[in-house]
N, C-alpha and C. Protein backbone atom coordinates (compact mmCIF):
# COMPACT_ATOMS: atom_id res chain seq x y z
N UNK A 1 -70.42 -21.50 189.53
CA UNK A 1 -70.02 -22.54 190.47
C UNK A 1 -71.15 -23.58 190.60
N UNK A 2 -70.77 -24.79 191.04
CA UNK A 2 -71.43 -26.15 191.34
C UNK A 2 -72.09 -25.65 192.67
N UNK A 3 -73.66 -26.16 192.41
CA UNK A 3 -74.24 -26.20 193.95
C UNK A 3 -74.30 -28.17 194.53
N UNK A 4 -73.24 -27.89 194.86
CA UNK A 4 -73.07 -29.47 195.70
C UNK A 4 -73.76 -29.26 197.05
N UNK A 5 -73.04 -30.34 197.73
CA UNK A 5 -73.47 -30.83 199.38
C UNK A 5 -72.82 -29.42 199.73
N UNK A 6 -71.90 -29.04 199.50
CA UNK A 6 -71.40 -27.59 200.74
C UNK A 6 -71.72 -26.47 199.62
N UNK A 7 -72.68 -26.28 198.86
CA UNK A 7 -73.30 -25.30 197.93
C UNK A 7 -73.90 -23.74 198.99
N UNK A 8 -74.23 -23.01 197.83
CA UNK A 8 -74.95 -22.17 199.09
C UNK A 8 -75.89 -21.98 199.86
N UNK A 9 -76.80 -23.44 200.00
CA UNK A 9 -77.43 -23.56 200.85
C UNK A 9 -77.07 -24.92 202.26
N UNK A 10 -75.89 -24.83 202.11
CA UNK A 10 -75.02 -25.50 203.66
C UNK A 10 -74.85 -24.99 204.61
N UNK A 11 -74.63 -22.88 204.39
CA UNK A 11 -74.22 -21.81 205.18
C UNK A 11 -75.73 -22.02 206.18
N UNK A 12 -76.41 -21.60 205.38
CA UNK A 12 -77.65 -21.36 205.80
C UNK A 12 -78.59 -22.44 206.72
N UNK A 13 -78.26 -23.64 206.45
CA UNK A 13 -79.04 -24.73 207.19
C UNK A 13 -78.15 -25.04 208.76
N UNK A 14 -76.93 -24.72 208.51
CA UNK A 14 -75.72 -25.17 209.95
C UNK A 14 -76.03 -23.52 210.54
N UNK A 15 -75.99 -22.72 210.40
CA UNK A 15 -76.76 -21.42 210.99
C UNK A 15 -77.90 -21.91 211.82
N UNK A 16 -78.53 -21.85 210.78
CA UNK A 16 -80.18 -22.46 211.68
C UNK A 16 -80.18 -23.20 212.87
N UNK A 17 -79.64 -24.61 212.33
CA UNK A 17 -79.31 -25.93 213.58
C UNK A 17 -78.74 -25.43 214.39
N UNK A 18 -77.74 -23.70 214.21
CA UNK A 18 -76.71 -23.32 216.09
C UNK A 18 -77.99 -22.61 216.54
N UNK A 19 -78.76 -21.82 216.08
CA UNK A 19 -79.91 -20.69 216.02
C UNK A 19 -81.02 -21.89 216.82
N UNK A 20 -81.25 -22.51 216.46
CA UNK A 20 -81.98 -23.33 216.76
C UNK A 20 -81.61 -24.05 218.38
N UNK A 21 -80.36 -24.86 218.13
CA UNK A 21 -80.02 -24.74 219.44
C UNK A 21 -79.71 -23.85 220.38
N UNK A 22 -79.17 -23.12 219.76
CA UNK A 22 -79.37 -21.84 220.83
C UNK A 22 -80.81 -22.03 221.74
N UNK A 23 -81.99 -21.76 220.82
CA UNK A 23 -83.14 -21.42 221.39
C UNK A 23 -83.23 -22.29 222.23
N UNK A 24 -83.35 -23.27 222.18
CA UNK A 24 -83.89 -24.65 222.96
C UNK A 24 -83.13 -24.87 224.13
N UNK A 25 -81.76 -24.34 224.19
CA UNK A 25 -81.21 -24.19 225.78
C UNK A 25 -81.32 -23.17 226.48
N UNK A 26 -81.54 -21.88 225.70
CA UNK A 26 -82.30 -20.96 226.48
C UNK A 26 -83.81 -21.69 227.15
N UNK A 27 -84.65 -21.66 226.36
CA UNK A 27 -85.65 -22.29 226.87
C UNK A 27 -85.67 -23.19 228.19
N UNK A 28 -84.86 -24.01 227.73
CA UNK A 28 -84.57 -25.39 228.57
C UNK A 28 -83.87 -25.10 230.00
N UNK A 29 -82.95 -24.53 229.44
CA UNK A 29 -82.12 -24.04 230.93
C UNK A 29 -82.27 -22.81 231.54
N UNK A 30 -82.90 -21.59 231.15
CA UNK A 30 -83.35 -20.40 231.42
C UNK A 30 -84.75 -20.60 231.72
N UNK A 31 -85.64 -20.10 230.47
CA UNK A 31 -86.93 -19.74 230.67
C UNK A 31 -88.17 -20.79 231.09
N UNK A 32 -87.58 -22.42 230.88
CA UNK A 32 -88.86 -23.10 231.38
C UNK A 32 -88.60 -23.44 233.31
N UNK A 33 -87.62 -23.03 233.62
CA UNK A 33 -87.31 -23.47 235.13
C UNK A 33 -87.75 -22.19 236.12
N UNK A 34 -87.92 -21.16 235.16
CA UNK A 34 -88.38 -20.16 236.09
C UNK A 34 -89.87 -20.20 235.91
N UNK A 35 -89.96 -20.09 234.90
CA UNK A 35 -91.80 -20.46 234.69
C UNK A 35 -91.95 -21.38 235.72
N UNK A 36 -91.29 -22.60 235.84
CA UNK A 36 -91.92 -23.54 237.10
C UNK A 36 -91.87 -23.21 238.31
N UNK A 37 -90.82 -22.28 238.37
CA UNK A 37 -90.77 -21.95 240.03
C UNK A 37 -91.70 -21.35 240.17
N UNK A 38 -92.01 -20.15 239.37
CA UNK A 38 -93.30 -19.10 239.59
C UNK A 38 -94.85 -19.93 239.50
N UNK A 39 -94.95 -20.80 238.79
CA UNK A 39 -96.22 -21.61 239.12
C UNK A 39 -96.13 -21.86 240.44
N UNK A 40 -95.47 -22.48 240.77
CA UNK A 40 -95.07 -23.70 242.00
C UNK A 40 -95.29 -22.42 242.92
N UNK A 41 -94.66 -21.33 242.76
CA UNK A 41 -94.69 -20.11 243.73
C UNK A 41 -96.05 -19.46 244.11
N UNK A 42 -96.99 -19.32 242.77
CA UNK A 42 -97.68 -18.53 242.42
C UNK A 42 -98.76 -19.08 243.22
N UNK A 43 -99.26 -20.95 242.87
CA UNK A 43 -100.13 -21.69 243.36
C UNK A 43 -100.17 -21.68 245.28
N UNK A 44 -98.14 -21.70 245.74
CA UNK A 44 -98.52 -21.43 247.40
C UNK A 44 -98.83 -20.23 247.87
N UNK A 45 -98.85 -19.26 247.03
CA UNK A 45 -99.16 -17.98 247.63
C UNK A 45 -100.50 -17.92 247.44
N UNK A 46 -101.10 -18.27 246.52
CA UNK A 46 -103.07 -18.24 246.27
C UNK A 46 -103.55 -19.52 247.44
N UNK A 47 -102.50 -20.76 248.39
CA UNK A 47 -103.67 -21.26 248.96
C UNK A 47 -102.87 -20.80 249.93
N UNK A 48 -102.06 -19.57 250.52
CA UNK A 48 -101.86 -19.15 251.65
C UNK A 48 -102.81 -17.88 251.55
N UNK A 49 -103.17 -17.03 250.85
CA UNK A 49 -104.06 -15.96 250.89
C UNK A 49 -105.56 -16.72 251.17
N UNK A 50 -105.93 -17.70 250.56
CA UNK A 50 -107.05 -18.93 251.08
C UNK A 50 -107.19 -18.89 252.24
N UNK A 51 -106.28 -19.16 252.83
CA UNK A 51 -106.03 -20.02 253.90
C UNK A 51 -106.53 -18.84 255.31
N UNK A 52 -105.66 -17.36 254.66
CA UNK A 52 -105.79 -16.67 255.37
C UNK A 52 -107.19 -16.05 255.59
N UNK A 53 -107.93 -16.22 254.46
CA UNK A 53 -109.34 -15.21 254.69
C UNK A 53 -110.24 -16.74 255.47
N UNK A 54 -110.08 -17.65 254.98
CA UNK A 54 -110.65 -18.72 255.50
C UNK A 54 -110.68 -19.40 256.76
N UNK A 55 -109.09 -19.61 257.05
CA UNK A 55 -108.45 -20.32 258.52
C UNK A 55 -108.35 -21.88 258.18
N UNK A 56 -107.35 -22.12 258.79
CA UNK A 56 -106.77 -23.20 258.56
C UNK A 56 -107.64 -24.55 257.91
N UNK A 57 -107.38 -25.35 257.29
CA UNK A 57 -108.21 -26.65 257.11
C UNK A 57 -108.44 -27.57 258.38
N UNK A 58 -109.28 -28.51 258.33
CA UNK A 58 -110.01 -29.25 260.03
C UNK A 58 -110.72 -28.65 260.21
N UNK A 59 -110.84 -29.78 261.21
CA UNK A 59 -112.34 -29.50 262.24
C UNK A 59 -112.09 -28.20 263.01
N UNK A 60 -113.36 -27.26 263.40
CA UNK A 60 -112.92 -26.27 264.34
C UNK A 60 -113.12 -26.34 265.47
């Protein structure tokens, strides 16, 4: 058989590009929005433990 434009390497590259997207909306819509919450989370809980051994910011 002829390896044209839909030869046997067409299967393999339109695989990839769903594989591929796949990943990138996982990422995108799953795993990078929780990563941010937990920063965002992580950072108020380290200047409330601060806060607590320290006492509030201002004058005393």
């Amino acid at each position: 058989m002829a390896d044209g434009p839909r030869g046997p390497e067409a299967q393999p590259r339109r695989s990839r590009w769903w594989a591929e997207g796949f990943v990138f909306l996982l990422l995108a819509v799953l795993i990078w929005p929780f990563i941010a919450i937990g920063a965002v989370a992580g950072w108020g809980f380290l200047v409330w433990m601060y806060y607590l051994f320290t006492g509030p910011p201002g004058p005393v």
